[in-house]
Protein backbone atom coordinates (compact mmCIF):
# COMPACT_ATOMS: atom_id res chain seq x y z
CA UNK A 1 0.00 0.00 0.00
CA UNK A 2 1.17 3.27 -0.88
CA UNK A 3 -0.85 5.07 1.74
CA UNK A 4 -0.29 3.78 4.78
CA UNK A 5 -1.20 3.56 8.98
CA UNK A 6 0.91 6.40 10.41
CA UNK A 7 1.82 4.52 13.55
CA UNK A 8 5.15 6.46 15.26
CA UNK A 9 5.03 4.74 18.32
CA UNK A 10 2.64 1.86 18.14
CA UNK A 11 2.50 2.43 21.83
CA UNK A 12 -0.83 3.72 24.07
CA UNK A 13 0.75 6.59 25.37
CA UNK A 14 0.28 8.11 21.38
CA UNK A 15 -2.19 10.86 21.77
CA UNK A 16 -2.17 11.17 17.93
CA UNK A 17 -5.52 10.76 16.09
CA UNK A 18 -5.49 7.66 13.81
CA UNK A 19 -4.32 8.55 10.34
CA UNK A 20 -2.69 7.55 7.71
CA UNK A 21 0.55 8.58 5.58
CA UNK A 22 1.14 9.95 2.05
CA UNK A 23 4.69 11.16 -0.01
CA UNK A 24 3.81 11.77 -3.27
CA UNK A 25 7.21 11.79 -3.63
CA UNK A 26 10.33 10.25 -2.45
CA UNK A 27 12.91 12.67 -1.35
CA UNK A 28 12.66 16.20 -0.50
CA UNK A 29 14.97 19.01 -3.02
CA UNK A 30 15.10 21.69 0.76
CA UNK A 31 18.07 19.28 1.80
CA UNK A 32 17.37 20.74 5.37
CA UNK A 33 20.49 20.24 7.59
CA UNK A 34 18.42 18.65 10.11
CA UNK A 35 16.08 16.19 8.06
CA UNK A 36 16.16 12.72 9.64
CA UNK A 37 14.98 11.02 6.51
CA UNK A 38 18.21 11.55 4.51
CA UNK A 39 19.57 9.25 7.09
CA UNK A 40 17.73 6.48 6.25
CA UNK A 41 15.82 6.73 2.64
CA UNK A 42 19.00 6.44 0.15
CA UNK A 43 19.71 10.11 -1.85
CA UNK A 44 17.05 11.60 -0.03
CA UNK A 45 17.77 15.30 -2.01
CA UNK A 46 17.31 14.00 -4.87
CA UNK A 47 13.46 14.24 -5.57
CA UNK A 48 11.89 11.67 -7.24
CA UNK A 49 8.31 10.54 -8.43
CA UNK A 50 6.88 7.16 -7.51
CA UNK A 51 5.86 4.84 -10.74
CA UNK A 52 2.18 4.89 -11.16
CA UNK A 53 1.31 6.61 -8.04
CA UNK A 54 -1.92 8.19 -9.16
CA UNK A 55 -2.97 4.51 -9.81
CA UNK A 56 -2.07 3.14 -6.24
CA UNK A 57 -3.76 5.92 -4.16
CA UNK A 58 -7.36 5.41 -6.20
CA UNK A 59 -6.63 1.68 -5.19
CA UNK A 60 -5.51 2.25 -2.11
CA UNK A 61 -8.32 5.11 -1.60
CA UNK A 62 -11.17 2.41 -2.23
CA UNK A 63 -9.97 0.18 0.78
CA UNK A 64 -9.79 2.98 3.39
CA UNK A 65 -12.47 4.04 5.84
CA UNK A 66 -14.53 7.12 5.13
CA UNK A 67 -13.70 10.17 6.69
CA UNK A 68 -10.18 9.13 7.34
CA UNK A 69 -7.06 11.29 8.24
CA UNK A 70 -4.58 11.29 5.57
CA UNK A 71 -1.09 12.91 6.47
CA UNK A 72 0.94 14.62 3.06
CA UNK A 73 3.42 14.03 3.92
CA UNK A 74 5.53 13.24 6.81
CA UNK A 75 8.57 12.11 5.28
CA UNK A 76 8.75 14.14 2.25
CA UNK A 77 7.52 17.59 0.83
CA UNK A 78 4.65 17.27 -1.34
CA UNK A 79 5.49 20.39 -3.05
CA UNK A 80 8.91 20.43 -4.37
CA UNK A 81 9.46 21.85 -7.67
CA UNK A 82 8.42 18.60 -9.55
CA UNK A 83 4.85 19.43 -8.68
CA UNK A 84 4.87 22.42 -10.58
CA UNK A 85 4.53 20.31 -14.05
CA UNK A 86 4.16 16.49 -12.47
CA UNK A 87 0.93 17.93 -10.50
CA UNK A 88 0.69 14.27 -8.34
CA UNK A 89 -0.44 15.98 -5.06
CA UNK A 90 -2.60 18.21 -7.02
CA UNK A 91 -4.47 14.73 -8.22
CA UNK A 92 -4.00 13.09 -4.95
CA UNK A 93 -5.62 15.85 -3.33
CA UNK A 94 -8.67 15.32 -5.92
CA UNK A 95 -9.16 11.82 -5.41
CA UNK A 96 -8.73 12.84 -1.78
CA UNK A 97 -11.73 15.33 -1.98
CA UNK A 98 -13.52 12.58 -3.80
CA UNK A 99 -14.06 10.13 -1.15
CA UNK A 100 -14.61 12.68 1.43
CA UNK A 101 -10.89 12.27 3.32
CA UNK A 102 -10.17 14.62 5.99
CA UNK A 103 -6.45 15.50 5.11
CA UNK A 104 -3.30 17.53 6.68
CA UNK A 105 -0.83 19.11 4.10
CA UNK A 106 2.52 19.45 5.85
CA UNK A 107 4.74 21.43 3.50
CA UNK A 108 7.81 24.31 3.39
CA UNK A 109 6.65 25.33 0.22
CA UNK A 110 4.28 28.53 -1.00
CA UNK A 111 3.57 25.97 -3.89
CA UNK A 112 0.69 24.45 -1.67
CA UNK A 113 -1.57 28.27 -2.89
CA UNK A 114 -2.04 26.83 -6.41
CA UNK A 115 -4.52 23.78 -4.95
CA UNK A 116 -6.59 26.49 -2.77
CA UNK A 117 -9.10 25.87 -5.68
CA UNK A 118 -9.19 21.96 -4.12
CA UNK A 119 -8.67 22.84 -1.04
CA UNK A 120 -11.33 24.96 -0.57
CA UNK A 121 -13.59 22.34 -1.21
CA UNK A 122 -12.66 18.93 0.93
CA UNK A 123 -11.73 18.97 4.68
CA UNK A 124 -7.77 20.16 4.94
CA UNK A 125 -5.57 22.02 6.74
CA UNK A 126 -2.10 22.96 5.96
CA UNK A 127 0.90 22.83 8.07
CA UNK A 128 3.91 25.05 6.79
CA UNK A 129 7.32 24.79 9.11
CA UNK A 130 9.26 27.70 9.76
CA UNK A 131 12.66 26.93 11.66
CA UNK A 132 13.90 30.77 11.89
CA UNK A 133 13.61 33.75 10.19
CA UNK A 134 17.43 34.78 10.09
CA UNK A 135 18.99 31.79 9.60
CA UNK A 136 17.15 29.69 7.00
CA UNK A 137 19.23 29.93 4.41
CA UNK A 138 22.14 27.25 6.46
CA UNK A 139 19.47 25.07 7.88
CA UNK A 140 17.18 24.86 4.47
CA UNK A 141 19.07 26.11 1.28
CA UNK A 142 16.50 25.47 -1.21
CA UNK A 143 13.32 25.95 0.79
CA UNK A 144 11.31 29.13 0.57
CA UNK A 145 11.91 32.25 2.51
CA UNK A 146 10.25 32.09 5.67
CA UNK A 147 8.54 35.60 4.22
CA UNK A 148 6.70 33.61 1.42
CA UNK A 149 5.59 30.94 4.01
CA UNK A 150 4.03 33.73 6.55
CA UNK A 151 1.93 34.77 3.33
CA UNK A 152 0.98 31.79 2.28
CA UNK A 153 -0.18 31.01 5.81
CA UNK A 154 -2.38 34.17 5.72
CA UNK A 155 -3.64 33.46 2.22
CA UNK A 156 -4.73 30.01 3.34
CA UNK A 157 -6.13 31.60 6.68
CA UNK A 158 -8.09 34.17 5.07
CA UNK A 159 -9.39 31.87 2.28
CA UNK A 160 -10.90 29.51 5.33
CA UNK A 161 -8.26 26.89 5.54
CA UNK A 162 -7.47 26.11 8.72
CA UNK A 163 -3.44 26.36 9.17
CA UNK A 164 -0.91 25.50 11.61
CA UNK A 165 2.25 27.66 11.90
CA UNK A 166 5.27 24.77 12.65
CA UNK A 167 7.86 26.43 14.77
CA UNK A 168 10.33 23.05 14.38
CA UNK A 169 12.85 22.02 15.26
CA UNK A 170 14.12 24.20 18.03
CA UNK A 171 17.35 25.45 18.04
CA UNK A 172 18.44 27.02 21.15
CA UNK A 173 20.52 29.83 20.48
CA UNK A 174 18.96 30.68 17.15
């Protein structure tokens, strides 16, 4: 299965709601100096598509339970500069909205404005990180500027999405 439990602890002292997992992609393109998946997923910056994804999530889509929680994405960004032209979140999103899916964009990227359109019509929310407003360009070279995160942020806000501003992760003396 391509989307799958999101289970970080399998433990009862989780006070996460059950959901489930999505990266349209594998890899992120921020290469953040603190991203945990590069240790593990091999050439992590290096963004890549998944073979026949689109087909996979409508698969996967018909054996989930209505009104779940799907996560995009916790390992990956689903907006990195593929999307522009490849436009798999944008489709995932629509099959998404389709079967009624609550879901929770988690993204660095101001890319996330051009699906307001979809957005605006299923049950999401968008999470966008911001790590610190000085130093971003050492800790995430190729993300956006924490500027055109704040605005997208308002622009979701304003257009009724409901948003959550990431402070992560903390670094003390920053």
């Amino acid at each position: 299965m391509y989307i799958r439990k999101f289970d970080p602890w399998n433990s009862r002292l989780c006070t996460c709601p059950e959901k489930y997992s999505l990266n349209p992609y594998t890899g992120c393109e921020h290469r953040c100096i603190y991203c945990y998946s590069s240790s593990y997923i091999r050439e992590f910056f290096n963004c890549r598509i998944k073979k026949n994804l689109i087909k996979y999530v409508k698969r996967d889509s018909e054996r989930l339970p209505r009104n779940s929680l799907i996560s995009l994405s916790n390992t990956s960004d689903p907006y990195p500069s593929l999307e522009r032209y490849m436009n798999i979140t944008r489709e995932c999103l629509k099959i998404f909205r389709n079967y009624g899916f609550r879901v929770l964009v988690i993204t660095k990227s101001d890319l996330v404005l051009r699906d307001l359109d979809i957005l605006e019509e299923m049950r999401a929310g968008v999470a966008i990180t911001i790590t610190t407003m000085q130093h971003y360009r050492r800790l995430e070279p190729n993300a956006p500027s924490p500027e055109r995160r704040i605005l997208a942020l308002k622009e979701l806000s304003e257009r009724g999405i409901p948003t959550i501003l990431r402070l992560d992760p903390i670094f003390p003396y920053i």
